[in-house]
Protein backbone atom coordinates (compact mmCIF):
# COMPACT_ATOMS: atom_id res chain seq x y z
CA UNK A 1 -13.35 -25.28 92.95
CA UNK A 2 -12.38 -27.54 89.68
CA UNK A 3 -14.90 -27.76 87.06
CA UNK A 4 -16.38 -29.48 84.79
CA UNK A 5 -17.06 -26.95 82.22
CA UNK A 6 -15.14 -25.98 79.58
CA UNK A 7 -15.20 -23.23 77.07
CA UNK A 8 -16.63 -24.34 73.65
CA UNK A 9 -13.63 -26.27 71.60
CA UNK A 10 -15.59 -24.35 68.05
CA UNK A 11 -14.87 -21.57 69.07
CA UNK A 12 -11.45 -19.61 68.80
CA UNK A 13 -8.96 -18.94 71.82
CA UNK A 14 -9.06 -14.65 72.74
CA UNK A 15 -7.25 -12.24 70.71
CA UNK A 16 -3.41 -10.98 71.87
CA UNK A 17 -5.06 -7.10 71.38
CA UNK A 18 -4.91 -5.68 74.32
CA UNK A 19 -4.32 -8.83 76.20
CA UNK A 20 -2.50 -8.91 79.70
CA UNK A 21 -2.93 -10.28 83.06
CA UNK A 22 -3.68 -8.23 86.44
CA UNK A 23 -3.02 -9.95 89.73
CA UNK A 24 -4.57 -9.31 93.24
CA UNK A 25 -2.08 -8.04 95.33
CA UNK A 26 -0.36 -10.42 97.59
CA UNK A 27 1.20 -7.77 99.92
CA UNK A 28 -0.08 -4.94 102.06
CA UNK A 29 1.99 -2.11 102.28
CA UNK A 30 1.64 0.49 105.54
CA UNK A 31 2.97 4.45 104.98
CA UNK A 32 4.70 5.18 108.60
CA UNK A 33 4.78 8.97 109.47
CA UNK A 34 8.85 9.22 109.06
CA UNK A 35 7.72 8.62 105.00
CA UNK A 36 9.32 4.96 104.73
CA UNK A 37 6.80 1.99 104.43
CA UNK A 38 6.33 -1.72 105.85
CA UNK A 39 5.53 -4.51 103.52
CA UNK A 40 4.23 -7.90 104.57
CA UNK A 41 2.72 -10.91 102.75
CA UNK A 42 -1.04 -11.31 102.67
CA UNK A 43 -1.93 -13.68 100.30
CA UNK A 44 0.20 -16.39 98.53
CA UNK A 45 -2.98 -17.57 96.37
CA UNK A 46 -4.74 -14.49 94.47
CA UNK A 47 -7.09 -14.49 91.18
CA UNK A 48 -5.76 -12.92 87.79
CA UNK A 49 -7.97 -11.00 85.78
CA UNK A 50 -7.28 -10.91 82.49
CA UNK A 51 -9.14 -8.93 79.36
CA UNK A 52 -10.13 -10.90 76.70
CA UNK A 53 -11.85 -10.20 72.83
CA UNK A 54 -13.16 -12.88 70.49
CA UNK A 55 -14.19 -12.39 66.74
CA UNK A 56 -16.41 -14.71 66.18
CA UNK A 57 -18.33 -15.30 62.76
CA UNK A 58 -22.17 -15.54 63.28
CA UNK A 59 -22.41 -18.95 64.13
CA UNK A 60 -20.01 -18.92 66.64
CA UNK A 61 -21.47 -16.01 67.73
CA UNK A 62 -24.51 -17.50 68.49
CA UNK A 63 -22.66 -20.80 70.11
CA UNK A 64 -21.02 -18.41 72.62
CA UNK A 65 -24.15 -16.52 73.58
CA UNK A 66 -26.11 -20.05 74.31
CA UNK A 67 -23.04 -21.38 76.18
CA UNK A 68 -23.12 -18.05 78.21
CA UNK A 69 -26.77 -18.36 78.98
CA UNK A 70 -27.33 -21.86 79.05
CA UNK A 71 -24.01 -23.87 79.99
CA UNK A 72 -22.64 -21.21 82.77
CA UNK A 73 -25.67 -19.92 84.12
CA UNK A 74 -25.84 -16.53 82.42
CA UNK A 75 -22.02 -16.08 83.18
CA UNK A 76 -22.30 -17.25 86.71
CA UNK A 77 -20.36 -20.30 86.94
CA UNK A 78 -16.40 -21.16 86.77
CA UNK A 79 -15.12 -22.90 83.42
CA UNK A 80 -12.16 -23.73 81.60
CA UNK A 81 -10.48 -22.11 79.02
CA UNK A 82 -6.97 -22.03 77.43
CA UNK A 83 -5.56 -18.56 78.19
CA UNK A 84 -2.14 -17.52 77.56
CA UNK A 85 0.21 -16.74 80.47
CA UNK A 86 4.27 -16.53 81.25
CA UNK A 87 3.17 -20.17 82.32
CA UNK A 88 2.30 -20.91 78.60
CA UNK A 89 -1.07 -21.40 76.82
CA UNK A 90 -2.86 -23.63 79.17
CA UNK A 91 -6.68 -24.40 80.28
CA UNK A 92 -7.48 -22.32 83.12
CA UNK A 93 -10.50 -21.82 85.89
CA UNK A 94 -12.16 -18.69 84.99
CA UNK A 95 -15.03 -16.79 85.28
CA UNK A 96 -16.72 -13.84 84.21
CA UNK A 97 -16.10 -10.92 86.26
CA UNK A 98 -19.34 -8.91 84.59
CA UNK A 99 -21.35 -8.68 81.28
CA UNK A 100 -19.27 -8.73 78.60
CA UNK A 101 -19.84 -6.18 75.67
CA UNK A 102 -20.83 -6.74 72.52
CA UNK A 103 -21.49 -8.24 69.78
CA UNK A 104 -19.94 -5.58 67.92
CA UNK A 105 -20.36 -5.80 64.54
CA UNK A 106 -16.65 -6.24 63.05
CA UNK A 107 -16.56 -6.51 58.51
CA UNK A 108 -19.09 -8.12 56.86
CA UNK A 109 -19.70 -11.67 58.63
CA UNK A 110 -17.96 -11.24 62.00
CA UNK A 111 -19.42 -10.13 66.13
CA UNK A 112 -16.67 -8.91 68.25
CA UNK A 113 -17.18 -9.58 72.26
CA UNK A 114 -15.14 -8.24 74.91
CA UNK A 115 -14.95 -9.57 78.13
CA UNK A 116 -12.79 -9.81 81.66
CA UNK A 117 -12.32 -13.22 82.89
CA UNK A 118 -11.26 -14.31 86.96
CA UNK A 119 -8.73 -16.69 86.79
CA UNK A 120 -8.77 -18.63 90.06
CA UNK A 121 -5.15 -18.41 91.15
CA UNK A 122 -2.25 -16.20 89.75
CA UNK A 123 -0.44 -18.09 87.03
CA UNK A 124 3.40 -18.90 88.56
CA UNK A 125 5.86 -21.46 88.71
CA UNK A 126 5.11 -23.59 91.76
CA UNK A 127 8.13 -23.30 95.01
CA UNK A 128 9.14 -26.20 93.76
CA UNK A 129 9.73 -26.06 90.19
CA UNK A 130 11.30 -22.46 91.07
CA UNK A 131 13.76 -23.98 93.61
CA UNK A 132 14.79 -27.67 91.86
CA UNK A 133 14.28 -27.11 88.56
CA UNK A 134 15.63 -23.47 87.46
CA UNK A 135 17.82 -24.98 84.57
CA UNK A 136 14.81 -27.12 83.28
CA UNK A 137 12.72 -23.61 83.57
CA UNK A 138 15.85 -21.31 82.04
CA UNK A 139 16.15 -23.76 79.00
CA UNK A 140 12.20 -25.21 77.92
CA UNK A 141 12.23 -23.05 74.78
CA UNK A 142 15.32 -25.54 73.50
CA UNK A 143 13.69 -28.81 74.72
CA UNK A 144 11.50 -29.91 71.85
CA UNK A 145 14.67 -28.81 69.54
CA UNK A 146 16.89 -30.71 71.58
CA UNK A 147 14.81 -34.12 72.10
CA UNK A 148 13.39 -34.12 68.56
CA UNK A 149 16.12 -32.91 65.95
CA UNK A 150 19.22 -33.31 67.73
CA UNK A 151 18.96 -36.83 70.09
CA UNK A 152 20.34 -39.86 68.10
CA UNK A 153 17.57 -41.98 66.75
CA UNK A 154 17.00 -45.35 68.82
């Protein structure tokens, strides 16, 4: 499903307000009649959704509406756009999942939109990375410290 569209670079990433991702299940769980349940896997690929404001001044405003209309087909199609995650903040394949709301009129100069975006697949560490590379995962808040004040110069 990659695309080729991305979300407008003018325009600002979504607020943290009420941000937070929402994955598809990837289990399906079965009540038996003695009260206990069964759980099996279903899906190891599922979508995120995800909530998402901008405040936007008017002429971004305006950029996002003609992207919306013009660029993704009134909302239809699947873009890119750098959403924050456990993963870290990173382009992702989204979509809208309906109209968004707004523009809200927010102070003097600035249009507030809320929307809910589709990500295409759940945002996790790959099998790999998971099984390998745990100490690389447990420690990549140090890294940049480590390689750039701390490793003698060349």
């Amino acid at each position: 499903m990659a695309t080729n569209i991305d979300f407008p670079k003018m325009l600002p990433t979504p607020q943290r307000s009420g941000y937070g991702l929402k994955s598809a299940p990837t289990f399906a769980r079965t009540t038996m009649a003695s009260g206990r349940a069964k759980q099996r896997p279903v899906n190891k690929v599922v979508p995120a959704m995800v909530p998402v404001t901008l405040i936007l001044t008017e002429e971004q405003a305006q950029i996002f509406e003609g992207w919306f209309n013009y660029e993704i087909n009134y909302g239809t199609a699947w873009f890119n756009c750098r959403l924050d995650s456990a993963m870290g903040l990173r382009p992702y394949e989204c979509r809208f999942t309906e109209m968004y709301e707004g523009p809200e009129r927010l102070g003097v100069r600035h249009w507030r939109y809320k929307a809910q975006f589709e990500i295409v697949e759940r945002p996790v560490v790959s099998e790999e990375d998971y099984l390998y590379g745990l100490p690389d995962i447990q420690y990549t808040s140090i890294f940049d410290i480590t390689m750039n004040q701390q490793w003698p110069e060349a």
